[in-house]
PDB file of N, CA and C in Angstrom:
ATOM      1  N   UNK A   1      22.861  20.108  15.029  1.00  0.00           N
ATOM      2  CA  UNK A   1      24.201  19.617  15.294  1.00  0.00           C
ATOM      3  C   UNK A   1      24.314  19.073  16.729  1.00  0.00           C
ATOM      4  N   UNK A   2      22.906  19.813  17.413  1.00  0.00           N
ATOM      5  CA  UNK A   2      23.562  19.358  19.367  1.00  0.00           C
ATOM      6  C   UNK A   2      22.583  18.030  19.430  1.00  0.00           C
ATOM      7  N   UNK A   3      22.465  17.787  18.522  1.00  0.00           N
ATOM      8  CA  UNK A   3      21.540  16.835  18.416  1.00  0.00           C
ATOM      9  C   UNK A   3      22.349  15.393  18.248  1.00  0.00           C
ATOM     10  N   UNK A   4      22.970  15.408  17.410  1.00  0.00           N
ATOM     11  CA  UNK A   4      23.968  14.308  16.963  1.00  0.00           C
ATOM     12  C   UNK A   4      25.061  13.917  17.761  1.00  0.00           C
ATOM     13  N   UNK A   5      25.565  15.476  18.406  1.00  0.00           N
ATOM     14  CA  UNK A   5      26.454  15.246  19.169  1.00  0.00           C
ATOM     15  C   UNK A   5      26.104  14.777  20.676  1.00  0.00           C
ATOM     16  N   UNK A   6      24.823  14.994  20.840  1.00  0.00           N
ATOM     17  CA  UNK A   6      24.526  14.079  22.077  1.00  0.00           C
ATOM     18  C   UNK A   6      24.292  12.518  22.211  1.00  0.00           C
ATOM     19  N   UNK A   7      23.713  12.310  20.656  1.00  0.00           N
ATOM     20  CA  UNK A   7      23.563  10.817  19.681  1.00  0.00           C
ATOM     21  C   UNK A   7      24.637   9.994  19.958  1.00  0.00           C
ATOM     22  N   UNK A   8      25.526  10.769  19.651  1.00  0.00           N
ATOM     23  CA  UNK A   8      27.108  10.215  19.264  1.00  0.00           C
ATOM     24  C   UNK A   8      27.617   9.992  21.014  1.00  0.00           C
ATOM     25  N   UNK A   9      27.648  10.865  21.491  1.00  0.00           N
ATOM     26  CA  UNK A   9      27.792  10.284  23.484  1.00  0.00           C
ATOM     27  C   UNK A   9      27.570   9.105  23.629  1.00  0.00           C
ATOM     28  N   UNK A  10      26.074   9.549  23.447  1.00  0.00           N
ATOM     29  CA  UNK A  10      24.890   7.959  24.046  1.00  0.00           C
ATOM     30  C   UNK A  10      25.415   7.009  22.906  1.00  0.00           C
ATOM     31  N   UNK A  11      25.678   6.682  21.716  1.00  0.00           N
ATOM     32  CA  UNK A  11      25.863   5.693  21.312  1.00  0.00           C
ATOM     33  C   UNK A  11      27.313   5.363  21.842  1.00  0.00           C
ATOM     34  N   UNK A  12      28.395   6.024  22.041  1.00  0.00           N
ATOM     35  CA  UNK A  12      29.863   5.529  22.430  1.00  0.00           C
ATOM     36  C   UNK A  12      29.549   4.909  24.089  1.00  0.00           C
ATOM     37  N   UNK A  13      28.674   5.356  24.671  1.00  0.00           N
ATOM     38  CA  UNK A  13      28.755   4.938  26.236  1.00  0.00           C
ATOM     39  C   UNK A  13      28.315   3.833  25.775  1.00  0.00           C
ATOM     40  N   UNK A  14      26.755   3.498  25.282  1.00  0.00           N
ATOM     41  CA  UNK A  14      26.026   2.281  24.887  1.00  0.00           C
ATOM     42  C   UNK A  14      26.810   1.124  24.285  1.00  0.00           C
ATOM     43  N   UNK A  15      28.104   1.654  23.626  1.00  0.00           N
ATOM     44  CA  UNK A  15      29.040   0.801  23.030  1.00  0.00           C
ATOM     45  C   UNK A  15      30.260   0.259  23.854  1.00  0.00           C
ATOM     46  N   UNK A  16      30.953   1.393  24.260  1.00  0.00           N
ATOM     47  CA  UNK A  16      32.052   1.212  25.160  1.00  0.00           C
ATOM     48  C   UNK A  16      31.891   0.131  26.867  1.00  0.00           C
ATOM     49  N   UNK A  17      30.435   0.223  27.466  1.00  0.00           N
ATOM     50  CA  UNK A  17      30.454  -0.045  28.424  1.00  0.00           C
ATOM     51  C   UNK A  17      30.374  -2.006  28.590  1.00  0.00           C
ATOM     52  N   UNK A  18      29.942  -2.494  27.443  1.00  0.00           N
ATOM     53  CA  UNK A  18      29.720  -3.516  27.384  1.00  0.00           C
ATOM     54  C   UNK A  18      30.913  -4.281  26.831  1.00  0.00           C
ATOM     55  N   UNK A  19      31.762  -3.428  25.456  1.00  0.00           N
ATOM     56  CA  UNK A  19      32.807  -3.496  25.570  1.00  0.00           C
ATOM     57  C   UNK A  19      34.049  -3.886  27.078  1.00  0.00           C
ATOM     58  N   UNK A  20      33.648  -2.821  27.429  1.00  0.00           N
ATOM     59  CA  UNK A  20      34.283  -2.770  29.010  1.00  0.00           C
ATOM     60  C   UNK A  20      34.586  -3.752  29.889  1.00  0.00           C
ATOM     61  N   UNK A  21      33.142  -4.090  30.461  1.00  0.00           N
ATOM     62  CA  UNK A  21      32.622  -5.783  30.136  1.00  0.00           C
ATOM     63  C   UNK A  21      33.442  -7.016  29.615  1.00  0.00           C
ATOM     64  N   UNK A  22      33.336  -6.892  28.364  1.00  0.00           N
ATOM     65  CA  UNK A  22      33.616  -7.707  27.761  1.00  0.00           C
ATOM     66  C   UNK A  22      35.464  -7.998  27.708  1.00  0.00           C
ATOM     67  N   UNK A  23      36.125  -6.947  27.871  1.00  0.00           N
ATOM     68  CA  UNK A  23      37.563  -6.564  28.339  1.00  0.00           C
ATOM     69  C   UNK A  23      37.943  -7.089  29.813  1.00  0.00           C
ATOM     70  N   UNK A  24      36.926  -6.864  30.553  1.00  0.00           N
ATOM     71  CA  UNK A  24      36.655  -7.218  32.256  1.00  0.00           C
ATOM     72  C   UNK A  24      37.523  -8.691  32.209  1.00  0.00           C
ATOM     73  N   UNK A  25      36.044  -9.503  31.534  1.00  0.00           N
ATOM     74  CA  UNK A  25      35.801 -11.129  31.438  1.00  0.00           C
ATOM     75  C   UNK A  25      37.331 -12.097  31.142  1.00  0.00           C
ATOM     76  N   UNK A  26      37.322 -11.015  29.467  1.00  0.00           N
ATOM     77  CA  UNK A  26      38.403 -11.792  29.020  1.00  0.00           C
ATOM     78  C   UNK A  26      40.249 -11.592  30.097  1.00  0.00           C
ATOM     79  N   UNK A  27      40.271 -10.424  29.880  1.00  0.00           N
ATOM     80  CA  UNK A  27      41.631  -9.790  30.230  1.00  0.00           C
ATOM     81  C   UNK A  27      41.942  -9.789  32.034  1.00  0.00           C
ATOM     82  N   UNK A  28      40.503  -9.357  32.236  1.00  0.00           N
ATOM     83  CA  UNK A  28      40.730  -8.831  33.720  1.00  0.00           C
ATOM     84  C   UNK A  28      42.020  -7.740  33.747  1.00  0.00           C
ATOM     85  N   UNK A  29      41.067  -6.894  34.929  1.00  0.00           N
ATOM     86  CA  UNK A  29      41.973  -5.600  35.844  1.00  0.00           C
ATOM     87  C   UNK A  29      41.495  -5.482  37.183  1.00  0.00           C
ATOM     88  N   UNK A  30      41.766  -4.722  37.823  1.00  0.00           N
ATOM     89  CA  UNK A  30      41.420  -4.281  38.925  1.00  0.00           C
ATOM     90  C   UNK A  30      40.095  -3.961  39.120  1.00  0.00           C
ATOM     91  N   UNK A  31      39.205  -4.603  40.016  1.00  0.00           N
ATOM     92  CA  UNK A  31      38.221  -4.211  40.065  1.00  0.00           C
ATOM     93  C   UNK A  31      37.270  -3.155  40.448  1.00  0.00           C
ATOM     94  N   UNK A  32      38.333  -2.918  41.292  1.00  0.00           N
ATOM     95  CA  UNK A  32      37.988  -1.169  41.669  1.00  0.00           C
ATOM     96  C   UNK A  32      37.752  -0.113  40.088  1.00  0.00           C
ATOM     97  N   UNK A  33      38.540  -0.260  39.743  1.00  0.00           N
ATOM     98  CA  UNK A  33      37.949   0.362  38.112  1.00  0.00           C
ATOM     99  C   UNK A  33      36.493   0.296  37.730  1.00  0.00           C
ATOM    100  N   UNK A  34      35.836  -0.686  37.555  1.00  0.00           N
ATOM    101  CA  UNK A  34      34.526  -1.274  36.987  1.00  0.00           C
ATOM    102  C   UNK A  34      33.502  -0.273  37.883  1.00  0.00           C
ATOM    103  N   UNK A  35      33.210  -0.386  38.729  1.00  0.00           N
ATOM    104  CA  UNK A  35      32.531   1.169  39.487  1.00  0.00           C
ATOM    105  C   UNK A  35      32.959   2.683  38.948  1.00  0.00           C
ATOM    106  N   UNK A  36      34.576   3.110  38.795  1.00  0.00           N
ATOM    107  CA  UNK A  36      34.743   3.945  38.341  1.00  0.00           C
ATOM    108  C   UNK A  36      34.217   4.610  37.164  1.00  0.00           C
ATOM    109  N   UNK A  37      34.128   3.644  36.366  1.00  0.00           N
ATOM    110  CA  UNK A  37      34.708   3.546  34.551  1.00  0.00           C
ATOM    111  C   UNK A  37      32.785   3.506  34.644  1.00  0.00           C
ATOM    112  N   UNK A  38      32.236   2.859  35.401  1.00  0.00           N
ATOM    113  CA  UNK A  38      30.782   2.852  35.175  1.00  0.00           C
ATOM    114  C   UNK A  38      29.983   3.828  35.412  1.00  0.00           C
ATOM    115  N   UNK A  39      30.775   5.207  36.463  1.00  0.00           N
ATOM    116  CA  UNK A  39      30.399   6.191  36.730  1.00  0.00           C
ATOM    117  C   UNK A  39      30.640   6.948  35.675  1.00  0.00           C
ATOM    118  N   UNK A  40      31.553   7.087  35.157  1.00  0.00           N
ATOM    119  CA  UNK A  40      32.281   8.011  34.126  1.00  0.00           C
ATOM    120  C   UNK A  40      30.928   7.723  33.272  1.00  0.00           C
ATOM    121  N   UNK A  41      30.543   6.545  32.722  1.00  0.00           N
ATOM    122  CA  UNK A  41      29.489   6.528  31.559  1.00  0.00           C
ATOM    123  C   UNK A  41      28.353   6.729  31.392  1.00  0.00           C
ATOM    124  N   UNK A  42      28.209   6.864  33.171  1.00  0.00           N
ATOM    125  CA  UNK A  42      26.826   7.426  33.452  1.00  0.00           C
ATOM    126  C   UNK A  42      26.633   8.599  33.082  1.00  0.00           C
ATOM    127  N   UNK A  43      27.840   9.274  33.351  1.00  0.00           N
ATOM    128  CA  UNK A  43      28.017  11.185  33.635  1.00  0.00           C
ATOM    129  C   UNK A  43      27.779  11.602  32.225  1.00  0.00           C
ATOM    130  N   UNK A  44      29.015  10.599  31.115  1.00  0.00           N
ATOM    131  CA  UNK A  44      28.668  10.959  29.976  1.00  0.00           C
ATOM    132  C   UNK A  44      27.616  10.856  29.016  1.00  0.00           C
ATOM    133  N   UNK A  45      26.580   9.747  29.403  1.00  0.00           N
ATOM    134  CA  UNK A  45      25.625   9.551  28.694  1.00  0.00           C
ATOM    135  C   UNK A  45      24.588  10.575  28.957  1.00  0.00           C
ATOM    136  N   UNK A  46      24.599  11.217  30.371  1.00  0.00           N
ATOM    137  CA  UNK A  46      23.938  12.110  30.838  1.00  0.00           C
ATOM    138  C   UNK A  46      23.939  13.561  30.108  1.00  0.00           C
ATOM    139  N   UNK A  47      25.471  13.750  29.993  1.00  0.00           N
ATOM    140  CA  UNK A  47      25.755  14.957  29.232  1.00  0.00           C
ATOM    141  C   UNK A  47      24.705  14.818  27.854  1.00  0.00           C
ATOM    142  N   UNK A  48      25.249  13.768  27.337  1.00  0.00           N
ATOM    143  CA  UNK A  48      24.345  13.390  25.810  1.00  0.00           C
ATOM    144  C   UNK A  48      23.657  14.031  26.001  1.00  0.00           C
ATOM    145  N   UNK A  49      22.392  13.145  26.938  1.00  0.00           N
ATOM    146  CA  UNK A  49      20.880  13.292  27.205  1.00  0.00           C
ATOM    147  C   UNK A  49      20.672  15.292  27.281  1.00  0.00           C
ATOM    148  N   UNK A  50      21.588  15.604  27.996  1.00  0.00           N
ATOM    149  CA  UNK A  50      21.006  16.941  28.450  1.00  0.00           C
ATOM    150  C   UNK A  50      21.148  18.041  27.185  1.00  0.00           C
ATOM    151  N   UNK A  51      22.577  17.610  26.171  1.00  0.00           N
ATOM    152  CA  UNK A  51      22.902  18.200  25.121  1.00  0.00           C
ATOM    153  C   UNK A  51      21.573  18.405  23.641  1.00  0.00           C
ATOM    154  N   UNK A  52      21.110  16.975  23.951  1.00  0.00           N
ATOM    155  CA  UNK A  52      20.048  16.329  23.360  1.00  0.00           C
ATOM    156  C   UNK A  52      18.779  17.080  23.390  1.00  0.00           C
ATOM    157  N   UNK A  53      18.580  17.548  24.737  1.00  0.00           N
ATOM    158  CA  UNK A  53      17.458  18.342  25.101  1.00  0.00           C
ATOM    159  C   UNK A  53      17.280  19.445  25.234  1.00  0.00           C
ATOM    160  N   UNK A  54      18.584  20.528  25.328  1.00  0.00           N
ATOM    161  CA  UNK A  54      18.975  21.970  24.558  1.00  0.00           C
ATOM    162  C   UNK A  54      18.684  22.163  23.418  1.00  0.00           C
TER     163      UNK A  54
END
């Protein structure tokens, strides 16, 4: 089960961030966000990874 649920992290970061991106381009926000929001996906993909390896 900690298996999937680390799967499921790494695939929403892998998804969301390019998304993100892609929200950036079209819409634009503040750019100060884009560092933020890129940290956040680091942290969480990390969690994945470590959940992954328990």
């Amino acid at each position: 089960m900690r298996q999937y649920l680390g799967i499921g992290l790494q695939f929403f970061v892998l998804t969301a961030l390019p998304l993100l991106i892609w929200w950036q381009l079209q819409f634009g926000f503040a750019l100060v966000w884009m560092p933020a929001l890129l940290t956040v996906g680091i942290v969480i993909f990390w969690i994945g990874t470590r959940i992954r390896e328990t």
